[in-house]
Protein backbone atom coordinates (compact mmCIF):
# COMPACT_ATOMS: atom_id res chain seq x y z
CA UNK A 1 42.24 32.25 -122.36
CA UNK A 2 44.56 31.36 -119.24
CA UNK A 3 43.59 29.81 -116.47
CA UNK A 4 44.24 32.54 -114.13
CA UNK A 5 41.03 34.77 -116.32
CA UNK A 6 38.64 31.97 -115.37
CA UNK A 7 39.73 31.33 -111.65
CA UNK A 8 38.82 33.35 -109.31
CA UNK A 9 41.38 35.56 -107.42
CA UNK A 10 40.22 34.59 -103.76
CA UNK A 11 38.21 32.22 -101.44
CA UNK A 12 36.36 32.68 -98.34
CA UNK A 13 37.21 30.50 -95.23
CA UNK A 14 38.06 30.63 -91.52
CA UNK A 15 40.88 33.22 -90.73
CA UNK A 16 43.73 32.86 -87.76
CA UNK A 17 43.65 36.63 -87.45
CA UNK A 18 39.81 36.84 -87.15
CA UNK A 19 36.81 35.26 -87.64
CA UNK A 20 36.41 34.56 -91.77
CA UNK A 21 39.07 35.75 -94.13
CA UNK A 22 39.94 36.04 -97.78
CA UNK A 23 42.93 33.90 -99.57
CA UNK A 24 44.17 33.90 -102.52
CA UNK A 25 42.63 31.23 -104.50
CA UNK A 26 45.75 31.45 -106.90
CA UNK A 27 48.90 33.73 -107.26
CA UNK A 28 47.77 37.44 -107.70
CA UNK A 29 49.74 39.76 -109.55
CA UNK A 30 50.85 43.53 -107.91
CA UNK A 31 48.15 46.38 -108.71
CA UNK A 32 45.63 43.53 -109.93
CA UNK A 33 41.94 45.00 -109.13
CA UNK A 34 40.83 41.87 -106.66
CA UNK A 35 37.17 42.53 -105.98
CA UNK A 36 34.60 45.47 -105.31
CA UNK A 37 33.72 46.21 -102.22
CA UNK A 38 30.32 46.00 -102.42
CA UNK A 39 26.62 46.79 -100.69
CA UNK A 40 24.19 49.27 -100.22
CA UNK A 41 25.30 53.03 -100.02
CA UNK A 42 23.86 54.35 -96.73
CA UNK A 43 23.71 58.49 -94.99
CA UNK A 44 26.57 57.92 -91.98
CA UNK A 45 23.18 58.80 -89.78
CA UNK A 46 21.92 55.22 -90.90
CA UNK A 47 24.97 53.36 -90.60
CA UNK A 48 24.90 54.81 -86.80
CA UNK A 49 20.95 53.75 -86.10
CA UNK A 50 22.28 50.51 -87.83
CA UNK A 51 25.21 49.70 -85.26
CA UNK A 52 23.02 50.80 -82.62
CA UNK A 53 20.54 48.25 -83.83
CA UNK A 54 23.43 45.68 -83.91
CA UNK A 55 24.63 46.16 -80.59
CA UNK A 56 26.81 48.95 -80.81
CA UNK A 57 29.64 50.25 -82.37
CA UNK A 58 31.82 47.19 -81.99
CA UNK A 59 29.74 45.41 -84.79
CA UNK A 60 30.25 47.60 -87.55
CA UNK A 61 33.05 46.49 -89.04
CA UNK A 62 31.49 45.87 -92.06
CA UNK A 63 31.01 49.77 -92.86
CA UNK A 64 33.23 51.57 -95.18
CA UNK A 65 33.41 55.03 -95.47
CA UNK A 66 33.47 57.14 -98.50
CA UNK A 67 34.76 60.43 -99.53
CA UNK A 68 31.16 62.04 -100.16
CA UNK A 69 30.75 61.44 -96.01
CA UNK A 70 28.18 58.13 -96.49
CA UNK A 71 29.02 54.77 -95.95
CA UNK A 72 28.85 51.49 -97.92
CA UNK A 73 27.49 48.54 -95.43
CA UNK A 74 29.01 45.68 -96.67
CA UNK A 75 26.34 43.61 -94.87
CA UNK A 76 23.72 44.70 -96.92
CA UNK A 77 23.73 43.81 -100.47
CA UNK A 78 27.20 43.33 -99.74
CA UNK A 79 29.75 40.16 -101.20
CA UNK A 80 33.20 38.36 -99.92
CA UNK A 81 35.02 41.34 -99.90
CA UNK A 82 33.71 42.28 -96.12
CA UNK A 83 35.67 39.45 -95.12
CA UNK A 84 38.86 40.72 -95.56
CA UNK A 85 41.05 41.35 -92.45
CA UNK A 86 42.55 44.15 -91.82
CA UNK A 87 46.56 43.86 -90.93
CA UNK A 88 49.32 46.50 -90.08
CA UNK A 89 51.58 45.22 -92.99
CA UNK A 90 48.43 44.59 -95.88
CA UNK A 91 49.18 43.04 -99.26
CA UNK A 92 46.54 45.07 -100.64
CA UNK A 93 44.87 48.50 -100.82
CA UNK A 94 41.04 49.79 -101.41
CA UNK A 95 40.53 52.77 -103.44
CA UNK A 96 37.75 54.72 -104.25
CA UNK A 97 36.89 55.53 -108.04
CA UNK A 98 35.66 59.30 -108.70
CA UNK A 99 31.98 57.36 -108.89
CA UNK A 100 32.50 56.57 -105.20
CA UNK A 101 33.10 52.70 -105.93
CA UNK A 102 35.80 50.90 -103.42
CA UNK A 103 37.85 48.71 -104.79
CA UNK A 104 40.30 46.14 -103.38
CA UNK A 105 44.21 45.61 -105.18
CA UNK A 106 46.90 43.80 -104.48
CA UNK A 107 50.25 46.08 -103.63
CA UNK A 108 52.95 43.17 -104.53
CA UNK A 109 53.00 39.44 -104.74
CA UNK A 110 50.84 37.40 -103.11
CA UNK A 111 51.06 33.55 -103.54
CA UNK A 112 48.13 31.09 -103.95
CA UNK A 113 46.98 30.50 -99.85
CA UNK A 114 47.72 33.84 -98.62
CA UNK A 115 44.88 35.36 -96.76
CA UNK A 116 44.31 38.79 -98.07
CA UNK A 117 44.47 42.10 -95.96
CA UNK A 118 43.99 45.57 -96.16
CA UNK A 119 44.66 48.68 -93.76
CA UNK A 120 41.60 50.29 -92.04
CA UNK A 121 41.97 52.28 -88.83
CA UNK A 122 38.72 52.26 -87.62
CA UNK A 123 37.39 55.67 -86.00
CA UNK A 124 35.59 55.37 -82.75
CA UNK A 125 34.49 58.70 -81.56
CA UNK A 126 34.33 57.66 -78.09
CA UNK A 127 36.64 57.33 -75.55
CA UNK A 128 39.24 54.49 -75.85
CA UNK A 129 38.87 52.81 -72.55
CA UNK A 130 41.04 49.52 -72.28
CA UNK A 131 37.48 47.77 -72.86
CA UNK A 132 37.00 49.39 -76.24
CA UNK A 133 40.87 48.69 -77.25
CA UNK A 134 39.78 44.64 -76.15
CA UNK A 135 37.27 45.28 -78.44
CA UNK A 136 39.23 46.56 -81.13
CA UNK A 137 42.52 44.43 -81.05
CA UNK A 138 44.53 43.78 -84.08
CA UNK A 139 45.75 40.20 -84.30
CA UNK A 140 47.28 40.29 -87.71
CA UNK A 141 50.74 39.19 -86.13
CA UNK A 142 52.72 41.54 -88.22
CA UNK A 143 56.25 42.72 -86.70
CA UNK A 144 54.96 46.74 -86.78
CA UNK A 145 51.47 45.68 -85.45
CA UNK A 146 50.08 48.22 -83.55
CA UNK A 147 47.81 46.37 -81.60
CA UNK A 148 44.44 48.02 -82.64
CA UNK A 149 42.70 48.30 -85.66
CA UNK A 150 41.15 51.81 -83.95
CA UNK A 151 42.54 55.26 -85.93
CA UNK A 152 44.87 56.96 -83.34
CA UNK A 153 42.21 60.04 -81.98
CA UNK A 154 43.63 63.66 -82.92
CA UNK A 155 45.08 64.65 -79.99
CA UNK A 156 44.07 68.13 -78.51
CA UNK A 157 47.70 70.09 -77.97
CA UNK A 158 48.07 73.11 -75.73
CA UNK A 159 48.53 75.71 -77.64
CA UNK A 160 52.67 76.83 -77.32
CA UNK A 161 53.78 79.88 -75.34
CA UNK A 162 55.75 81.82 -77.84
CA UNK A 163 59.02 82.46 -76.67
CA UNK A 164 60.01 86.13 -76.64
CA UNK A 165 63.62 86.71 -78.30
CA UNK A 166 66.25 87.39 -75.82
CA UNK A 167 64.26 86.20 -73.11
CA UNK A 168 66.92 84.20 -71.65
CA UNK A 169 69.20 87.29 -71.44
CA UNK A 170 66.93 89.52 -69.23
CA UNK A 171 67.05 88.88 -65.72
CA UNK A 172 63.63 87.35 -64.14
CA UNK A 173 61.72 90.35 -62.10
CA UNK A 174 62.01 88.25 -58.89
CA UNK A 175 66.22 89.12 -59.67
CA UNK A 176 65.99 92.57 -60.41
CA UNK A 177 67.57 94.65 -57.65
CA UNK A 178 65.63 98.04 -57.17
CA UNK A 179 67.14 101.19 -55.26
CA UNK A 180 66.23 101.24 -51.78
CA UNK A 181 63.82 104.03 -50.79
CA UNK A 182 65.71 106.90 -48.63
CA UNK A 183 65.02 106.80 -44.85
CA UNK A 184 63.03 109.66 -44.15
CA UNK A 185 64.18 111.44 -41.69
C-alpha cells in the first residue's frame, strides 16, 4: 500500500480567496474522485425557509443543487467539502452520479499546498444591485475572473423585427410621389 492510499487528499485551513479553504494535503492526480459532497438532501422550498432563517440569501453558499430540483445543504450533516472555494479557472469539477450523489475531482495536476476550487455560478433570482454583486464577489485572482461568483441572469431579448426581402429596394411611403389631383374647374 502507498502512501498516497493512506493520506488523505486534502486539508482544511484559512483561505486567501475566502474565509476557509481546501488544499491539497499531497499531490493529486487528474480525474482522481477527491471527496463527496456531502449533507442532508433538502425540497429547494426548505433550503429557501433555511437562508431566510440564516439571514438571507447571501448565506447559503453551502447549498448545492441537484438535477432532481432539491438541494444538498452542506451545513447539515455536511463534511470539508463545503469549504471549497469556488474560482473562475478551478482545478477541479463536481459531478453528480445517476443516484444524485456530488462528487468533487480533480481536472489536472494539482501539487501538495494547492487550495482546491471548483466552478459554481451561484443563481440569485433577485435583482443584482451593486450591493448584491459586493455580496457576491469572486476573489479567486484568476486572469479570466469574472468578478462574481453570481450565474449571469438570462437576459430577456426583444423579440427581432423580421426583415422583409427586398425591403431596402422599395422606396419608404413618405418618398413615394403620388399624381396630383386635377383642379376642378
Amino acid at each position: 500500500m502507498s502512501d498516497a492510499s493512506i493520506q488523505p487528499a486534502f486539508r482544511v485551513e484559512r483561505s486567501s480567496v475566502h474565509g476557509n479553504g481546501v488544499f491539497a494535503r499531497r499531490d493529486i492526480a487528474p480525474g482522481e474522485r477527491i471527496v463527496e459532497y456531502a449533507g442532508r438532501e433538502i425540497t429547494w422550498e426548505e433550503a429557501q425557509i433555511r437562508a431566510e432563517i440564516q439571514g438571507g440569501p447571501h448565506n447559503h453558499t453551502f447549498f448545492f443543487s441537484l438535477a432532481n430540483g432539491n438541494v444538498i445543504d452542506g451545513g447539515d450533516h455536511g463534511n470539508e467539502a463545503r469549504f471549497i472555494n469556488h474560482s473562475c479557472e478551478p482545478n477541479c469539477e463536481a459531478i453528480e452520479g445517476e443516484d444524485g450523489r456530488i462528487f468533487i475531482y480533480a481536472l489536472h495536476d494539482i501539487k501538495q499546498d494547492e487550495e482546491l476550487s471548483y466552478s459554481y455560478p451561484l443563481i440569485y433570482e433577485g435583482r443584482h444591485t451593486p450591493a448584491i454583486k459586493k455580496e457576491f464577489a469572486c476573489r479567486c485572482g484568476a486572469l479570466n475572473c469574472t468578478g462574481t461568483m453570481l450565474a449571469p441572469k438570462p437576459r430577456k431579448r426583444k423579440p427581432k423585427i423580421k426583415p422583409q426581402p427586398f425591403a431596402d429596394l422599395v422606396p419608404a411611403a413618405a418618398a413615394v410621389q403620388s399624381p396630383q389631383p386635377a383642379a376642378l374647374g
